[in-house]
PDB file of N, CA and C in Angstrom:
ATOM      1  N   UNK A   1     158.015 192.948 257.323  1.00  0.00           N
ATOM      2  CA  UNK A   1     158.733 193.944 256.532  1.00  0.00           C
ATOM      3  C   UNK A   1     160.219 193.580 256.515  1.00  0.00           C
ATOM      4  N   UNK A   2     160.569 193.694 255.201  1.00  0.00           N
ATOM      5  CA  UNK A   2     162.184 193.056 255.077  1.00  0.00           C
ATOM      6  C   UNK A   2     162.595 194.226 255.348  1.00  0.00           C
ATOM      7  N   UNK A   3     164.158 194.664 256.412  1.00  0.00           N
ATOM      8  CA  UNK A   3     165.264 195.226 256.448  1.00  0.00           C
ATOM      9  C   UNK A   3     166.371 194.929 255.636  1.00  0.00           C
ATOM     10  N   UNK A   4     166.671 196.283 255.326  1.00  0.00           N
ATOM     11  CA  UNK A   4     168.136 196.185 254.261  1.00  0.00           C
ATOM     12  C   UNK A   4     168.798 196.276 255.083  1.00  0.00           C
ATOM     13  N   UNK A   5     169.671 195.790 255.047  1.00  0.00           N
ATOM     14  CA  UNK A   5     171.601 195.694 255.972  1.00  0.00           C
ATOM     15  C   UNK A   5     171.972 196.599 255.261  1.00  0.00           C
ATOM     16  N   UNK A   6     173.236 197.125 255.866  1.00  0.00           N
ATOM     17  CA  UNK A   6     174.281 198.001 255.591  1.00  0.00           C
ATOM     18  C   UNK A   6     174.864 197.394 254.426  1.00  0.00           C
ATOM     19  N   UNK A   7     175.283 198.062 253.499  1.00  0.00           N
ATOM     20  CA  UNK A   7     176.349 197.727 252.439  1.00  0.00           C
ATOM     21  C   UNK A   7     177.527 198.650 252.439  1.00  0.00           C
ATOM     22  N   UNK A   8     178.528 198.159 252.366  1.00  0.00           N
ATOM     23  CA  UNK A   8     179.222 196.735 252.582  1.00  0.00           C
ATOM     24  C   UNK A   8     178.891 196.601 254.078  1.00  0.00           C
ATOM     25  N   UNK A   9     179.022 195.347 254.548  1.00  0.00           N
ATOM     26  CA  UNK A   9     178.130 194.875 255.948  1.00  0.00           C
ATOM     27  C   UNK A   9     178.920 195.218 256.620  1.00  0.00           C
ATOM     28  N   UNK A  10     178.961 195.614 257.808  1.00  0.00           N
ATOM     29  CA  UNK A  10     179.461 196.215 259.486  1.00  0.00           C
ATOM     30  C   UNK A  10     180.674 195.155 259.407  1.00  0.00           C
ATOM     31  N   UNK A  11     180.496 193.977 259.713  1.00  0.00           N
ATOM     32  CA  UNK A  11     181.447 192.923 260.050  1.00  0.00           C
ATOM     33  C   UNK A  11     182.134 192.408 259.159  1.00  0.00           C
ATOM     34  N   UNK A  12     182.773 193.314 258.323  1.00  0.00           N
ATOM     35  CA  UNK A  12     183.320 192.835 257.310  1.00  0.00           C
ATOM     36  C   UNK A  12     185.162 193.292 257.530  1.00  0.00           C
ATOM     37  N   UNK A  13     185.975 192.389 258.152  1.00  0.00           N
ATOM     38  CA  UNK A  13     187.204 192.990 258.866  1.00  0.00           C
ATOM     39  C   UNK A  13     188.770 192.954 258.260  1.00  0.00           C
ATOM     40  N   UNK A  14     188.524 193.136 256.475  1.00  0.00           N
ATOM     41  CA  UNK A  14     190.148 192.780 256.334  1.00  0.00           C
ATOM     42  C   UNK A  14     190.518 191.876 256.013  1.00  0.00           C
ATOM     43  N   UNK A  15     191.446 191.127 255.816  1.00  0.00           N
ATOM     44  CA  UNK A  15     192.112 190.264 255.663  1.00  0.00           C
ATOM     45  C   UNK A  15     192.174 188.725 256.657  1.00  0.00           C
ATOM     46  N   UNK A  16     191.778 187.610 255.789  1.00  0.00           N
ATOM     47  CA  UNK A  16     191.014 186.179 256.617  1.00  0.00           C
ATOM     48  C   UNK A  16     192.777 185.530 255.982  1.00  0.00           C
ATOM     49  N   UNK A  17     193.597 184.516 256.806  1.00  0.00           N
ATOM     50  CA  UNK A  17     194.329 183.802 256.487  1.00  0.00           C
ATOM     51  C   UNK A  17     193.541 182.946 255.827  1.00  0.00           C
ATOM     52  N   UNK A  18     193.927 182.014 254.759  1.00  0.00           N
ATOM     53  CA  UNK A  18     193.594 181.108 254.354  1.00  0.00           C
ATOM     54  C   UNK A  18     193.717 179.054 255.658  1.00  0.00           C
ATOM     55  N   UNK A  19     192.559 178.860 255.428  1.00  0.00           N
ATOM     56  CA  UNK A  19     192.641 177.960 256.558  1.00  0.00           C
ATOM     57  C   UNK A  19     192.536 176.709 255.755  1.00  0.00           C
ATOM     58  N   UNK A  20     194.411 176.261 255.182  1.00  0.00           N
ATOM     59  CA  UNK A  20     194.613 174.726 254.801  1.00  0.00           C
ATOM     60  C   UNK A  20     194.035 173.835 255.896  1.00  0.00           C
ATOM     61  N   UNK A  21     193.466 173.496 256.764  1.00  0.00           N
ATOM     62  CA  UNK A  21     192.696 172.413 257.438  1.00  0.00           C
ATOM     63  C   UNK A  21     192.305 171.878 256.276  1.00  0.00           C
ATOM     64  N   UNK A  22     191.701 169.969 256.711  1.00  0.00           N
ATOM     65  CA  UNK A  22     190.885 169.145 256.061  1.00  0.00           C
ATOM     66  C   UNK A  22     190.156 168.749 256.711  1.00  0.00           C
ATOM     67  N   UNK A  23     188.668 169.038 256.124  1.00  0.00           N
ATOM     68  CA  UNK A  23     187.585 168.918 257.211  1.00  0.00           C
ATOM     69  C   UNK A  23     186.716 167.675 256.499  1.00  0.00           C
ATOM     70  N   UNK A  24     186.237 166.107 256.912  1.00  0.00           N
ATOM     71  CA  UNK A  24     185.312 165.955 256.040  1.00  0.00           C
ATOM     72  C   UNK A  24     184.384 166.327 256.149  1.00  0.00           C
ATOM     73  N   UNK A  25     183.828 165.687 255.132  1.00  0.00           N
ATOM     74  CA  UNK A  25     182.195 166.303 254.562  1.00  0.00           C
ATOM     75  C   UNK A  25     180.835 166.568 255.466  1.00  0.00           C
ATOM     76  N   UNK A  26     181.126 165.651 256.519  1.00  0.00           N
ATOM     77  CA  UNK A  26     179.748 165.231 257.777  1.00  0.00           C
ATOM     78  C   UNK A  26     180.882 166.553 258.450  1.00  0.00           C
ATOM     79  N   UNK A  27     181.570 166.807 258.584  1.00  0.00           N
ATOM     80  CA  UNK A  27     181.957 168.026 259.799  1.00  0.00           C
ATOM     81  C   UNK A  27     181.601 169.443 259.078  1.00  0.00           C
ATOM     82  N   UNK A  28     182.008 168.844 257.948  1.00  0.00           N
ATOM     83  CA  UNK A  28     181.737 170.727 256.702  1.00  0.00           C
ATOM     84  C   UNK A  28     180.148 170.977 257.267  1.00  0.00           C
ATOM     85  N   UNK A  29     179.427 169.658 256.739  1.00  0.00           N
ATOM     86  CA  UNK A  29     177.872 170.312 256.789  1.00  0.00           C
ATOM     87  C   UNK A  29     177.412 170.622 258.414  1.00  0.00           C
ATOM     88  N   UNK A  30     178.147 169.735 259.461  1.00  0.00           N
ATOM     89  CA  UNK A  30     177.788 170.120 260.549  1.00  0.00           C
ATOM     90  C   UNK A  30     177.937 171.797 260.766  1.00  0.00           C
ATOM     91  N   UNK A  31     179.270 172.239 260.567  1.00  0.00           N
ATOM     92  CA  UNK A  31     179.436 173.583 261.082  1.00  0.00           C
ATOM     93  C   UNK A  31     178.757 174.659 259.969  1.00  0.00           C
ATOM     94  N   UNK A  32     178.645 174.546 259.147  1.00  0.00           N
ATOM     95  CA  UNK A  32     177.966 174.945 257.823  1.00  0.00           C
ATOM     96  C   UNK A  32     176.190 174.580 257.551  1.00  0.00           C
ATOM     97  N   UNK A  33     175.731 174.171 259.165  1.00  0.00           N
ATOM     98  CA  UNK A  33     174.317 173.533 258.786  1.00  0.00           C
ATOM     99  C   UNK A  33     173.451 175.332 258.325  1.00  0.00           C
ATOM    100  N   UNK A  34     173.539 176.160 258.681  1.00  0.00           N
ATOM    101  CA  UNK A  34     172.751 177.518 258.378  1.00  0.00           C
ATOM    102  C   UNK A  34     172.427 177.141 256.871  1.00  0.00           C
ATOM    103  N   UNK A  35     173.172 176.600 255.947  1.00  0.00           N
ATOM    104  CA  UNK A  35     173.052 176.446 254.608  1.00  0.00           C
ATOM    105  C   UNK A  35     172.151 175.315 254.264  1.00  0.00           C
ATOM    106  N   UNK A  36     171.191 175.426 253.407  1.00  0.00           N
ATOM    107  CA  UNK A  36     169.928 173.988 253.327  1.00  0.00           C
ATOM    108  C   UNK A  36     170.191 174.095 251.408  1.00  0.00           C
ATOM    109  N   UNK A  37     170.450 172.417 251.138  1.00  0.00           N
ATOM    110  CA  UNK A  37     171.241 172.045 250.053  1.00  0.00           C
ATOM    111  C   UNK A  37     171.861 173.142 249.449  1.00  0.00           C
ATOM    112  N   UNK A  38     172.991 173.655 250.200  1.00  0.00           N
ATOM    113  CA  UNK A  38     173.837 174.400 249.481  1.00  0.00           C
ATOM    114  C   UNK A  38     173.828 175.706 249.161  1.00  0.00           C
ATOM    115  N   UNK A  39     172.463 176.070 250.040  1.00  0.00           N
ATOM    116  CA  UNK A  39     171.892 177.539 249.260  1.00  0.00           C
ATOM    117  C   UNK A  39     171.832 178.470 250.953  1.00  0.00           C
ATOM    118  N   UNK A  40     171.948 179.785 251.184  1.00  0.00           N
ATOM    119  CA  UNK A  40     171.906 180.376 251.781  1.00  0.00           C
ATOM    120  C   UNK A  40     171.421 181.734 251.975  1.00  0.00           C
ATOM    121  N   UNK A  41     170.578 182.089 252.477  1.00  0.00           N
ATOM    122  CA  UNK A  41     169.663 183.376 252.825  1.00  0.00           C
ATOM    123  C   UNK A  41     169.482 183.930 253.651  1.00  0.00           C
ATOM    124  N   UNK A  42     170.455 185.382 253.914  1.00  0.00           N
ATOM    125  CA  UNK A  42     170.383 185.907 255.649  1.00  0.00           C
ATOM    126  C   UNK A  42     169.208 186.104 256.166  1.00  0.00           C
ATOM    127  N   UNK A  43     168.554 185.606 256.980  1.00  0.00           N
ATOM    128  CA  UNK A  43     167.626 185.525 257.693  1.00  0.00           C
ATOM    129  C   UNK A  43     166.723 186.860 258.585  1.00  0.00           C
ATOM    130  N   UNK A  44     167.869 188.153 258.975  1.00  0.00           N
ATOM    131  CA  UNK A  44     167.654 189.219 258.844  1.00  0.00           C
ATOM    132  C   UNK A  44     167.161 190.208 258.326  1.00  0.00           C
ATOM    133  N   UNK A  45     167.564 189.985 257.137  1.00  0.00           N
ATOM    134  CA  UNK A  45     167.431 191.324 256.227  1.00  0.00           C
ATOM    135  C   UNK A  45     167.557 190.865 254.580  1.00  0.00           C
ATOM    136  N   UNK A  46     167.185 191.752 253.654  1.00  0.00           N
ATOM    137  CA  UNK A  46     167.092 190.973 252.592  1.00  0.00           C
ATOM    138  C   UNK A  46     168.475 191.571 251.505  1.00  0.00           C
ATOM    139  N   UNK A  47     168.761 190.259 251.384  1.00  0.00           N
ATOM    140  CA  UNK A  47     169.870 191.019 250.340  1.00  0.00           C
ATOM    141  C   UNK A  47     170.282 192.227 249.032  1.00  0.00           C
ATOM    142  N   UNK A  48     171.962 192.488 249.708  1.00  0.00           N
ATOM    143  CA  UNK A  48     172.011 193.706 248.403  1.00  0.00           C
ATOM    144  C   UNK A  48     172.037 192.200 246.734  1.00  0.00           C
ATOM    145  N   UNK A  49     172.700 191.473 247.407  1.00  0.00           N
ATOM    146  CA  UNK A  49     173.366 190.780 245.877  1.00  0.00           C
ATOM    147  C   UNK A  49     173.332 189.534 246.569  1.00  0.00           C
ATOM    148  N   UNK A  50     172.572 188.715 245.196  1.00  0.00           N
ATOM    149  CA  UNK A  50     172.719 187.706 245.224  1.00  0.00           C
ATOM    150  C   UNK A  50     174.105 186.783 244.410  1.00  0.00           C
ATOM    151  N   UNK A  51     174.506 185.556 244.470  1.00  0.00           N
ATOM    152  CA  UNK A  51     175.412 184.802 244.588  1.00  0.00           C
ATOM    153  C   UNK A  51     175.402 183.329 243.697  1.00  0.00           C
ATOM    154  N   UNK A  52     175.905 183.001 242.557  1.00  0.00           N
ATOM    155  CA  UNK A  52     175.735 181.306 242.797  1.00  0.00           C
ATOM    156  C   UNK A  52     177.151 181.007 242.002  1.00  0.00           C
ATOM    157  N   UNK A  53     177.974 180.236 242.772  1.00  0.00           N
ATOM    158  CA  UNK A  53     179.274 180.116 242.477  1.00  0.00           C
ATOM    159  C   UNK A  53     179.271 178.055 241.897  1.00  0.00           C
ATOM    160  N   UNK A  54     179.546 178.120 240.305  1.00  0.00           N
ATOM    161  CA  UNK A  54     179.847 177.145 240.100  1.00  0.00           C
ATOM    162  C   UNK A  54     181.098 176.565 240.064  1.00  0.00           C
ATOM    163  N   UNK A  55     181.174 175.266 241.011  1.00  0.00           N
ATOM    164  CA  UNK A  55     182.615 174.734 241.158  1.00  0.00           C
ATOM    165  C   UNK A  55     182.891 173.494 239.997  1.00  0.00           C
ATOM    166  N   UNK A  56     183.577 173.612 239.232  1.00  0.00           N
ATOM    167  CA  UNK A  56     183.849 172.218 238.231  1.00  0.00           C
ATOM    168  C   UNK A  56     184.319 171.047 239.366  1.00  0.00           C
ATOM    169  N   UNK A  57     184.218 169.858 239.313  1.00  0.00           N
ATOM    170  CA  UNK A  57     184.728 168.900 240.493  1.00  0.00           C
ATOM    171  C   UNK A  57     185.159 167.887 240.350  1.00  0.00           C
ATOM    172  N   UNK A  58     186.624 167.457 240.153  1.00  0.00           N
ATOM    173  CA  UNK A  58     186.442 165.629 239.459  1.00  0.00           C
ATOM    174  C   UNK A  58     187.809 165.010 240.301  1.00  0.00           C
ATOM    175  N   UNK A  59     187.755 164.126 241.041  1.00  0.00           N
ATOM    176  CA  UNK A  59     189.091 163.789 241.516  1.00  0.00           C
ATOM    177  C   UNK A  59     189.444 164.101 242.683  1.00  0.00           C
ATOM    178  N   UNK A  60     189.313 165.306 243.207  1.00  0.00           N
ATOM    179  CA  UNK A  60     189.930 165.932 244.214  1.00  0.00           C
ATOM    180  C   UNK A  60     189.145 166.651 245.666  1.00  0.00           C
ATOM    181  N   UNK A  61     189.319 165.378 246.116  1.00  0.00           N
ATOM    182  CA  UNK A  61     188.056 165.931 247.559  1.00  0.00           C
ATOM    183  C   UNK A  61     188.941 166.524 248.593  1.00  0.00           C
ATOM    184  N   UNK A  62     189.926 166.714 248.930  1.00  0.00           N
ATOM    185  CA  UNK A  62     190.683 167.158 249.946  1.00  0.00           C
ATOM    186  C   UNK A  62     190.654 168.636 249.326  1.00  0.00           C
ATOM    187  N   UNK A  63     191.043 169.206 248.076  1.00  0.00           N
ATOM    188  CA  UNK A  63     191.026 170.141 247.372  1.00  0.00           C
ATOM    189  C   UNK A  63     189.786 170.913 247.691  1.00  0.00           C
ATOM    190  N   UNK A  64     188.136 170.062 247.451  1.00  0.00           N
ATOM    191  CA  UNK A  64     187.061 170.673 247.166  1.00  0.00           C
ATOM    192  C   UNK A  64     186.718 171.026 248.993  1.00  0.00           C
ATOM    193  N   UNK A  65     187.353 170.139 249.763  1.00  0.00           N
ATOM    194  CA  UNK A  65     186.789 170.291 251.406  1.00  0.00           C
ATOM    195  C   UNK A  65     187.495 171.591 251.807  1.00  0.00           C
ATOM    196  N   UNK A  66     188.649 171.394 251.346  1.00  0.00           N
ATOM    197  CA  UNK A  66     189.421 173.466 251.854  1.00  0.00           C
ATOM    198  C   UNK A  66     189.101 174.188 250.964  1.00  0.00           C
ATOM    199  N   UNK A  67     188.914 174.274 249.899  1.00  0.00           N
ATOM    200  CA  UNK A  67     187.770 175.303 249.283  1.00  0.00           C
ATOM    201  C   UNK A  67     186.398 175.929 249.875  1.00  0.00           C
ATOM    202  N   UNK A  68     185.812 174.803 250.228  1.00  0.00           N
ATOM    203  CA  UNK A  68     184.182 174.884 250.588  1.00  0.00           C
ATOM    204  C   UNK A  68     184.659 175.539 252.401  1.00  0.00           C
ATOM    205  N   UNK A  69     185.382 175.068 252.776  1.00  0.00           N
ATOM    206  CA  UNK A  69     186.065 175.780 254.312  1.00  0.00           C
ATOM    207  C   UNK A  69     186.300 177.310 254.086  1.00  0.00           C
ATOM    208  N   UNK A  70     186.871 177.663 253.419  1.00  0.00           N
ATOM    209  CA  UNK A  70     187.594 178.787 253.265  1.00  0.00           C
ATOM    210  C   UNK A  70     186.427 179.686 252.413  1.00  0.00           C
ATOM    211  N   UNK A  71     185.668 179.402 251.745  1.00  0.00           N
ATOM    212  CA  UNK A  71     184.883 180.270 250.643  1.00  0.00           C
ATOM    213  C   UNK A  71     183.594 180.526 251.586  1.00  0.00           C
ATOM    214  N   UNK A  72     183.030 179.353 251.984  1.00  0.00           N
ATOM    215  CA  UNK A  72     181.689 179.677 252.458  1.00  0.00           C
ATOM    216  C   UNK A  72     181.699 180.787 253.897  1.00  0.00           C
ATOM    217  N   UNK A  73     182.417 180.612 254.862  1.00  0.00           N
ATOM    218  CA  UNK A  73     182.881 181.918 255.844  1.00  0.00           C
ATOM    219  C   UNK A  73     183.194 183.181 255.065  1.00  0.00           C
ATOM    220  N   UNK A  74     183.684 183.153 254.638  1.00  0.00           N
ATOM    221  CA  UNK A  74     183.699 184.481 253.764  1.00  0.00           C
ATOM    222  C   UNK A  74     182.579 185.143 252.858  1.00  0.00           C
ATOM    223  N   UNK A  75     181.949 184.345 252.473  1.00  0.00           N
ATOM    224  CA  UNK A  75     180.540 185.005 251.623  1.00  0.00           C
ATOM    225  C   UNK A  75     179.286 184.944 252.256  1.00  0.00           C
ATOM    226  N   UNK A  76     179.533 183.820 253.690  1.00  0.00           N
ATOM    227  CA  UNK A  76     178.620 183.924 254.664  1.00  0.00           C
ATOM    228  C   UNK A  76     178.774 185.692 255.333  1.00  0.00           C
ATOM    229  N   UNK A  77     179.659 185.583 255.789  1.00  0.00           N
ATOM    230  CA  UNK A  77     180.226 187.593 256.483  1.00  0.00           C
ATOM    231  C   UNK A  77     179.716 188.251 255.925  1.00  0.00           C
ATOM    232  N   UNK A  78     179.484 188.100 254.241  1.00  0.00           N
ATOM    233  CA  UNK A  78     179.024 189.680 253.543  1.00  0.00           C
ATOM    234  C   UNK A  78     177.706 189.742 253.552  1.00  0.00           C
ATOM    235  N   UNK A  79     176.647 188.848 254.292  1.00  0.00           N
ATOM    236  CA  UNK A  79     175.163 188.832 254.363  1.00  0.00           C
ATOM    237  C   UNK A  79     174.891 188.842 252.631  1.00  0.00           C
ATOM    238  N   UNK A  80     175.287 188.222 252.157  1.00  0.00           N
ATOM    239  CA  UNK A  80     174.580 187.862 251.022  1.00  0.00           C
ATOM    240  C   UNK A  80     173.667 186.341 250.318  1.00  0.00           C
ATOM    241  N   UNK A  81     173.084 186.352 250.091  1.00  0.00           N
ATOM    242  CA  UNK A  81     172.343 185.337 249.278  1.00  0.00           C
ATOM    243  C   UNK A  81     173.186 184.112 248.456  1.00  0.00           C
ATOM    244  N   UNK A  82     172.910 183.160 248.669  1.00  0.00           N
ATOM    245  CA  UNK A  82     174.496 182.605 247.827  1.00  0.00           C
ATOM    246  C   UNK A  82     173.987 181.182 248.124  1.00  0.00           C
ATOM    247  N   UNK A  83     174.535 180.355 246.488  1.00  0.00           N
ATOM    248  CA  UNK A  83     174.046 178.854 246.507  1.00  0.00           C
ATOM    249  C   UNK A  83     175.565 178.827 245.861  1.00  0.00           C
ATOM    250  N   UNK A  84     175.879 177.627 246.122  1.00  0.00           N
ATOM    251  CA  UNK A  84     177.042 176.897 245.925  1.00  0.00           C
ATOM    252  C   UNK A  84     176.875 175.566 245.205  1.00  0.00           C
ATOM    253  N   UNK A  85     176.746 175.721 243.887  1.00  0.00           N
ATOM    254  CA  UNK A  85     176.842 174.119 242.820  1.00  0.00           C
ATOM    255  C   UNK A  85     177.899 173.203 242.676  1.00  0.00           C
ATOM    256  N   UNK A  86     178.140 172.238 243.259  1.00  0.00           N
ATOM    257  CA  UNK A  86     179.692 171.488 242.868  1.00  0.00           C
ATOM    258  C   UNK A  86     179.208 170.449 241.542  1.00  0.00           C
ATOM    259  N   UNK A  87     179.868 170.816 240.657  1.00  0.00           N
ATOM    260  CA  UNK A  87     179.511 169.779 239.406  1.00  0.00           C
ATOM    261  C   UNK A  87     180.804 168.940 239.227  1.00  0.00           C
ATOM    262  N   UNK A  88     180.402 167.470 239.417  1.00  0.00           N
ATOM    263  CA  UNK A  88     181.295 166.692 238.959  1.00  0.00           C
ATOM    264  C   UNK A  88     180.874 166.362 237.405  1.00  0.00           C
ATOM    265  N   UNK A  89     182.491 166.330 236.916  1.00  0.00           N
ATOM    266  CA  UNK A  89     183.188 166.267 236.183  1.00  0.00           C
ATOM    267  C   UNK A  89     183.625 165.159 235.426  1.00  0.00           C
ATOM    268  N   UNK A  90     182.837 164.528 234.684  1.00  0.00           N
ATOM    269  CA  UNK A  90     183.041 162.921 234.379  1.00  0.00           C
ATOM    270  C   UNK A  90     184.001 162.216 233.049  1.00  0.00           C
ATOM    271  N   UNK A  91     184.782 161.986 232.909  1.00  0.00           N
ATOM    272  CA  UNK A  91     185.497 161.212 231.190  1.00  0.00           C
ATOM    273  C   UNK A  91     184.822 160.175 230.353  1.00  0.00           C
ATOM    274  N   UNK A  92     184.566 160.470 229.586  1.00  0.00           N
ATOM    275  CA  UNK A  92     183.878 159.944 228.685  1.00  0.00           C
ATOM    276  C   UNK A  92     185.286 159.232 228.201  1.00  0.00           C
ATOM    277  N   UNK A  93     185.109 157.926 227.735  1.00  0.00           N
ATOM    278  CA  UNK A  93     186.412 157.318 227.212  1.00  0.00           C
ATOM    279  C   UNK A  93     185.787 156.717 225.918  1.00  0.00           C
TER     280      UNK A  93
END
């Protein structure tokens, strides 16, 4: 039997500084392993709202690594459902 969580979730505390760190990619997915290709499902209880945030991507990996740092902790906290697409971005010449 699925449990509903609280909405808005218990642990939800205010205001997160933004964390400029640069993490690469093998450390992102290490601390970020709960997520399986990109997609995430609280394991608890079943979600109020689901999530899928498309990122445009071309050029800029230091950019996309403090993004993916800073976004995924935060939408991880609200116990929600949530896949994360990074689409690169290619020039046609």
């Amino acid at each position: 039997m699925d449990v509903m969580g609280s909405f808005p979730p218990d642990n939800i505390n205010g205001y997160m500084p933004l964390n400029k760190q640069v993490l690469n990619m093998t450390i992102l997915n290490s601390i970020y392993s709960f997520m399986k290709d990109g997609h995430y499902r609280p394991p608890n209880c079943t979600a109020v709202q689901k999530v899928a945030i498309v990122v445009p991507y071309r050029d800029r990996q230091r950019q996309l690594q403090v993004f993916l740092n800073n976004v995924i902790p935060r939408i991880h906290q609200q116990q929600l459902e949530f896949v994360i697409y990074i689409i690169e971005q290619v020039r046609f010449l």
